[in-house]
Structures are given as C-alpha cells and as structure tokens.
N, C-alpha and C. Protein backbone atom coordinates (compact mmCIF):
# COMPACT_ATOMS: atom_id res chain seq x y z
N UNK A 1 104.29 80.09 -68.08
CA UNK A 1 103.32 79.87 -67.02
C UNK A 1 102.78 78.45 -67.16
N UNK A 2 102.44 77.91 -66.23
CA UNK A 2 102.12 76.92 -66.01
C UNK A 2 100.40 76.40 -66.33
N UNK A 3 100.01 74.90 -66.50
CA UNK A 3 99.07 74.79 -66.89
C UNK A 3 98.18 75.15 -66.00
N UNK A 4 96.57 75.21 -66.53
CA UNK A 4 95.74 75.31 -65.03
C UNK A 4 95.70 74.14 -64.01
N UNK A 5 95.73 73.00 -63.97
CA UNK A 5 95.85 71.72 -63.35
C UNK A 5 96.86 72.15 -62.50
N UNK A 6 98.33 72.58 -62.47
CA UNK A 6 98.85 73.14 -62.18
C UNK A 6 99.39 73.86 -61.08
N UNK A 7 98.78 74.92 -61.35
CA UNK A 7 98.15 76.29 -60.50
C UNK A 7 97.26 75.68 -59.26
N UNK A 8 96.20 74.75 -59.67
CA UNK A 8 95.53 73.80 -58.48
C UNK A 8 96.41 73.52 -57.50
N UNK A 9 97.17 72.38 -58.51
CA UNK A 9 98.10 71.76 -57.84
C UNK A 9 98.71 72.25 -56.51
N UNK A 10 99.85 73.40 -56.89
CA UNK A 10 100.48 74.04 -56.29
C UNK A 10 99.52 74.86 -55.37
N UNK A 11 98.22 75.24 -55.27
CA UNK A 11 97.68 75.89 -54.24
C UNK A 11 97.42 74.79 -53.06
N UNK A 12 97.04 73.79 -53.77
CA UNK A 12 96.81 72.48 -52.62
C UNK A 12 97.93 72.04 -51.85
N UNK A 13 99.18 72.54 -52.59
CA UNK A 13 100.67 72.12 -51.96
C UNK A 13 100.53 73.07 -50.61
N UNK A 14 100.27 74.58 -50.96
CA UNK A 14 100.41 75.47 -50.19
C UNK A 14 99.28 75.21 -48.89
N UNK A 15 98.14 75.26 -49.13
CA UNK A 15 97.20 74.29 -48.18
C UNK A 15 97.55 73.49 -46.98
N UNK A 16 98.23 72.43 -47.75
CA UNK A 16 98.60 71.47 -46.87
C UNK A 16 99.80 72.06 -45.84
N UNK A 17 101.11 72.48 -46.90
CA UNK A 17 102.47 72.75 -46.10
C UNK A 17 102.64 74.33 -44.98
N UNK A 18 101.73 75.24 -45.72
CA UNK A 18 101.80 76.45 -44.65
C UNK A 18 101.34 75.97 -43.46
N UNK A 19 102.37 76.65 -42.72
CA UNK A 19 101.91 76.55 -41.07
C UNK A 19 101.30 77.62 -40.24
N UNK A 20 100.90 78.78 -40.94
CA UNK A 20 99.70 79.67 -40.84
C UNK A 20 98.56 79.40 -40.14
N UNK A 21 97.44 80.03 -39.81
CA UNK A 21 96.20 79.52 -39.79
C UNK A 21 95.44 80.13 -40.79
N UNK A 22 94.69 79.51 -41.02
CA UNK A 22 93.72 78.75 -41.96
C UNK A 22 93.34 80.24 -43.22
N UNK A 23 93.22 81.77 -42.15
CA UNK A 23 93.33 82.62 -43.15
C UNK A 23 94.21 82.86 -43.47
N UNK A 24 95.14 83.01 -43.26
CA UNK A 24 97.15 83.43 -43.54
C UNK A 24 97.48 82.60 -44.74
N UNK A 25 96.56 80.72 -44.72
CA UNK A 25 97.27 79.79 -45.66
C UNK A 25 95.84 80.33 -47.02
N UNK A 26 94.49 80.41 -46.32
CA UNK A 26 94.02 80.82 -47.99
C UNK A 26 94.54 81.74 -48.52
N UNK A 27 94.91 83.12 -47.91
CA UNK A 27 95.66 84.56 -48.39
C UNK A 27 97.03 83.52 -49.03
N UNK A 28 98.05 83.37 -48.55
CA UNK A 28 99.56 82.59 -49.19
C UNK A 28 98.79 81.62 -50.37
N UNK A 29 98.06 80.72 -50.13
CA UNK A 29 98.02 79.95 -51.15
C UNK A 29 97.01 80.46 -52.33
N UNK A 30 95.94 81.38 -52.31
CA UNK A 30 95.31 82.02 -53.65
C UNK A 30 96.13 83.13 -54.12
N UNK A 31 96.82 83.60 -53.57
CA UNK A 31 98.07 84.35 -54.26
C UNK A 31 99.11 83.46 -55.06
N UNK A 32 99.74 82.74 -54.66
CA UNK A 32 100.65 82.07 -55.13
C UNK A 32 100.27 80.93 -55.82
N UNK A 33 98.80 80.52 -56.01
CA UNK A 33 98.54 79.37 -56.75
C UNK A 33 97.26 79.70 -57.83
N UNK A 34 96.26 80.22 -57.75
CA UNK A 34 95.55 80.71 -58.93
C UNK A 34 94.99 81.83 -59.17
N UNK A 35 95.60 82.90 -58.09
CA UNK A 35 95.15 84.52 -58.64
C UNK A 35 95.62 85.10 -60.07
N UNK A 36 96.79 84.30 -60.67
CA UNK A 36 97.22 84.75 -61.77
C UNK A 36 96.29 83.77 -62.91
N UNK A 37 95.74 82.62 -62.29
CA UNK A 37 95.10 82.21 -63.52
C UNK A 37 93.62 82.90 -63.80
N UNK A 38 92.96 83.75 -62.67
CA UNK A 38 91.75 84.25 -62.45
C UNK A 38 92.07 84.95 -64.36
N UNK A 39 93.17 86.02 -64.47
CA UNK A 39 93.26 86.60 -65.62
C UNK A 39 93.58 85.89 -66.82
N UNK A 40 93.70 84.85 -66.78
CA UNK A 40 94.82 84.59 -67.51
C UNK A 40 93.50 83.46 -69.12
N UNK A 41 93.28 84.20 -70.21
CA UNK A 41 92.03 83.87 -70.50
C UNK A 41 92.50 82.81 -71.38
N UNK A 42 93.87 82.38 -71.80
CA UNK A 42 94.38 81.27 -72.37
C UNK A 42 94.01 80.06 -71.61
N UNK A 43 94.29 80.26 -70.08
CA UNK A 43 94.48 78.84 -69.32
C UNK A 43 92.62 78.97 -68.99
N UNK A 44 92.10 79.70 -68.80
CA UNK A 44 90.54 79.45 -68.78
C UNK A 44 90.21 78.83 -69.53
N UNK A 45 90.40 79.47 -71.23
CA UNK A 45 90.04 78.86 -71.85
C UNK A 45 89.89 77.06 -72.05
N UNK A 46 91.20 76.84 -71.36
CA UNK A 46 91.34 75.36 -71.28
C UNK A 46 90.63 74.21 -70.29
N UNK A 47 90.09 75.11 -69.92
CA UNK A 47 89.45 74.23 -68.38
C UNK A 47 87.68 74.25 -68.87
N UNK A 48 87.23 72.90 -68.78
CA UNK A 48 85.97 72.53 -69.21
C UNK A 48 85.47 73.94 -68.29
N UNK A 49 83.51 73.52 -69.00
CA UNK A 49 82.48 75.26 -69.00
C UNK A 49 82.60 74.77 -67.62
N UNK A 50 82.01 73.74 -67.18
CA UNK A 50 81.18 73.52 -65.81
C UNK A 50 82.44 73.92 -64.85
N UNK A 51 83.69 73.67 -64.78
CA UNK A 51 85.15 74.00 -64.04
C UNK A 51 85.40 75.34 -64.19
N UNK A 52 85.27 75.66 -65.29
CA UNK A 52 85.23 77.30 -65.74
C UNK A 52 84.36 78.31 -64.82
N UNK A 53 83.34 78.07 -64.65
CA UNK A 53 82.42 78.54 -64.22
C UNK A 53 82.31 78.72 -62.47
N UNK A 54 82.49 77.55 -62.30
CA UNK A 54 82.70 77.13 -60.74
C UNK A 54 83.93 77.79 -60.02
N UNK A 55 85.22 78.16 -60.80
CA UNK A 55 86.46 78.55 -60.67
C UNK A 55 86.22 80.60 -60.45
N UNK A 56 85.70 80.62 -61.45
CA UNK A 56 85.34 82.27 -61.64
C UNK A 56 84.59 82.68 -60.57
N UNK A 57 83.46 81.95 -59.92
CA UNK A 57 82.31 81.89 -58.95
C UNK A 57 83.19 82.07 -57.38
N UNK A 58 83.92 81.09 -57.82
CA UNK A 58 84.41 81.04 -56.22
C UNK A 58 85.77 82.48 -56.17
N UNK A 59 86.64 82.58 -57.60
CA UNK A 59 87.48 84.27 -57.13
C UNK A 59 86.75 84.99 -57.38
N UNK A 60 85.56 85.15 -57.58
CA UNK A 60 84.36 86.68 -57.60
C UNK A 60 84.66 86.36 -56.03
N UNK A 61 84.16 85.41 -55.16
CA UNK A 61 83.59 85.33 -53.68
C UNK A 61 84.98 85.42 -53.16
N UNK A 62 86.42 85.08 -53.79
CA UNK A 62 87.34 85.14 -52.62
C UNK A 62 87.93 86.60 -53.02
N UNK A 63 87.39 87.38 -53.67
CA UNK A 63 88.16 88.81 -54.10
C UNK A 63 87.18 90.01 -54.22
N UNK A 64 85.73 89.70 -53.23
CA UNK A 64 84.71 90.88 -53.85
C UNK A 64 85.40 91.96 -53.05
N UNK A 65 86.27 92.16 -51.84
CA UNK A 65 86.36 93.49 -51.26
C UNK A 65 87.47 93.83 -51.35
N UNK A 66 87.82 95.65 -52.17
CA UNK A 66 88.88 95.58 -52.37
C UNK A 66 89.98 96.07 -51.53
N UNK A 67 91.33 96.40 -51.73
CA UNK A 67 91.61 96.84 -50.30
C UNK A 67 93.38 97.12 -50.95
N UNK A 68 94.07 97.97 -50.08
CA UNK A 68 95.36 97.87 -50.39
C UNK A 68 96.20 97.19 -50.41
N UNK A 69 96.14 95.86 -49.84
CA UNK A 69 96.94 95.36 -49.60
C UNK A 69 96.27 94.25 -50.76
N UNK A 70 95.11 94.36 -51.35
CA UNK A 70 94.97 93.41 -52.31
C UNK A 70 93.61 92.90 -52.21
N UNK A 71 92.95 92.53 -53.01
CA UNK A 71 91.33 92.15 -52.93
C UNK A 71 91.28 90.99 -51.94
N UNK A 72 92.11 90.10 -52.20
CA UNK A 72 92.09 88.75 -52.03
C UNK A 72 92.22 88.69 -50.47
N UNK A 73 93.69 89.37 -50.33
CA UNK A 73 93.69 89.81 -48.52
C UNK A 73 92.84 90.77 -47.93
N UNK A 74 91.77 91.83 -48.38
CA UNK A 74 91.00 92.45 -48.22
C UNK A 74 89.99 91.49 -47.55
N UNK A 75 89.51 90.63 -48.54
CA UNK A 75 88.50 90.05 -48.38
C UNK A 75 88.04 88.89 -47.49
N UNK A 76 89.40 88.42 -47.42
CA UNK A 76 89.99 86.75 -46.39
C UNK A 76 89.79 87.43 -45.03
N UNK A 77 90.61 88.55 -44.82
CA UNK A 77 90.75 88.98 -43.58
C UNK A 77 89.27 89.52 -42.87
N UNK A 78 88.16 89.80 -43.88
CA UNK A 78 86.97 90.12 -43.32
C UNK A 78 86.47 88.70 -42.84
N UNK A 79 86.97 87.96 -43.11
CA UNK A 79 86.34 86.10 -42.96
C UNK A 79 86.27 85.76 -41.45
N UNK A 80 85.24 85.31 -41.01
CA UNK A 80 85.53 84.05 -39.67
C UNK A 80 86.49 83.13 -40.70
N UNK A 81 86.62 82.44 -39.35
CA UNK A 81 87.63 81.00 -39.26
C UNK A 81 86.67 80.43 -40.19
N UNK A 82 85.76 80.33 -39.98
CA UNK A 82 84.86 79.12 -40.39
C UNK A 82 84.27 79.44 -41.77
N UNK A 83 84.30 80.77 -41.99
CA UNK A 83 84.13 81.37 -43.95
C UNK A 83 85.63 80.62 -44.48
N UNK A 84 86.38 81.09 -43.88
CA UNK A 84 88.12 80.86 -44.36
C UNK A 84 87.59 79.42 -44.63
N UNK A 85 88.04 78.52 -43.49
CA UNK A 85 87.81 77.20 -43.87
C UNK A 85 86.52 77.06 -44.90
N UNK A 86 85.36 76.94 -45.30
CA UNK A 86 84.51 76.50 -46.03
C UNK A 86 85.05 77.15 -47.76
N UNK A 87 85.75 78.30 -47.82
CA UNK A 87 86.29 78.73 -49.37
C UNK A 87 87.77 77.94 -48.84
N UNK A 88 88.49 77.35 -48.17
CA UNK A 88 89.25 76.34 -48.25
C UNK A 88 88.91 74.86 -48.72
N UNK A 89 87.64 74.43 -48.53
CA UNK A 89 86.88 73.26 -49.09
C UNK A 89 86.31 73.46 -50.06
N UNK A 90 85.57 74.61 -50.48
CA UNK A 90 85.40 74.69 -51.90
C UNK A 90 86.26 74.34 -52.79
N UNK A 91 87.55 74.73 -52.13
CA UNK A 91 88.28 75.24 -53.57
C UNK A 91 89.22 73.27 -53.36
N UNK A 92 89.20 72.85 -52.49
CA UNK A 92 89.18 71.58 -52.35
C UNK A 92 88.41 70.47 -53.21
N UNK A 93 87.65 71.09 -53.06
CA UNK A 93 86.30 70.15 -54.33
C UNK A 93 86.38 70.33 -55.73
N UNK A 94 86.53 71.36 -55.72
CA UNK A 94 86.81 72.04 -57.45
C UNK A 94 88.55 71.68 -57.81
N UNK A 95 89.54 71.59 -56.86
CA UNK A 95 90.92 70.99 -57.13
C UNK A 95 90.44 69.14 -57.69
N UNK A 96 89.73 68.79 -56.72
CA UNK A 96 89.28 67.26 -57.11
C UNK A 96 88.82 67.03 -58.26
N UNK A 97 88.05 67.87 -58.80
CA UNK A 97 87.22 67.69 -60.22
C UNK A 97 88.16 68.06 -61.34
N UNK A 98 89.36 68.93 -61.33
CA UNK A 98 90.31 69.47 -61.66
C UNK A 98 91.28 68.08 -62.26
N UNK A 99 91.29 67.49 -60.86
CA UNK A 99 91.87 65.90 -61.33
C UNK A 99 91.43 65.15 -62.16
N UNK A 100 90.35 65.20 -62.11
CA UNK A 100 89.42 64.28 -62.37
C UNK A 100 89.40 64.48 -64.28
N UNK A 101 89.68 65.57 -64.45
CA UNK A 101 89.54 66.02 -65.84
C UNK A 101 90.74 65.54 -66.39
N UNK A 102 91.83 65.73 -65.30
CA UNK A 102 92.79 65.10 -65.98
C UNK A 102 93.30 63.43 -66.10
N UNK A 103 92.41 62.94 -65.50
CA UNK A 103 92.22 61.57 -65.43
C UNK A 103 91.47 60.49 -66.40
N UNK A 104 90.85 61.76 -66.95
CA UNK A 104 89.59 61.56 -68.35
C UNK A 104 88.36 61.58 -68.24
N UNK A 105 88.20 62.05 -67.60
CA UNK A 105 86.51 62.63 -66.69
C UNK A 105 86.46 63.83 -67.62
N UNK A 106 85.65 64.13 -68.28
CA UNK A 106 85.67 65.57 -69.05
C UNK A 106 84.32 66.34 -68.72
C-alpha cells in the first residue's frame, strides 16, 4: 500500500479527471483514494497530529450515515451540490497541507 501523501495524491487525480458530477466524483474519488487509509493506523500514524486530526474530522463527516451500498455513498448522496462541493474543498485544503509536509513544512 501506498504512502499517505499518496492516497491524497491519487484522490486529487480522481477529482480533477472524473467526468461525473461533483457527487459521483467525491463517492469515486474517497473510495479509491483515502477510505482505505481512514483504517489503516500505520499510514496515520505517519501523518503529522494537526493533519491527523483534520483527516479523521473530515471521514467522520464524509461517512456519518450508514447505508448498503457503503457509508461514504450513503452519506454523499444525502448531500446538496453545494455540501458535495464544500467536503470537495476541504479535502482540497488538507491535500495542500499534505504537500506542504512533504516539502518540509512539518
């Protein structure tokens, strides 16, 4: 598995390249880019407190409702456009700081 920087990465890929709208690309891209790191307490571990923290905050808010087809799509699909988009900019801001750590910003 891949690092957490990573996992960012590749969700921001998905972001940009799905041709979805805006809930279809957060559902595709927090699946395929950091729902597996939500568990994953090795790659947490690695990511500064304040990133740590901010990261956990925002999949509590993108996974509180649960549902069969999956918390994450449970929960997106209860979204306006405009919830979708704003946990699309969150997680935009927290990808930036993400960089930033790896740039030597700690």
């Amino acid at each position: 598995m891949g690092s957490f920087r990573e996992k960012f990465m590749r969700t921001e890929r998905n972001f940009a390249r799905h041709p979805a709208a805006i809930k279809e690309r957060l559902i595709d891209a927090a699946r395929h880019g950091i729902a597996a790191l939500h568990s994953n307490q090795h790659e947490l571990a690695k990511m500064p407190e304040d990133i740590r923290q901010q990261f956990l905050e925002y999949m509590d808010d993108l996974t509180k409702i649960p549902g069969a087809e999956g918390s994450i799509h449970a929960t997106v699909s209860q979204m306006s456009e405009g919830e979708a988009q704003i946990m699309v900019d969150r997680f935009l801001a927290l990808g930036y700081e993400v960089k930033q750590v790896g740039h030597g910003k700690s």
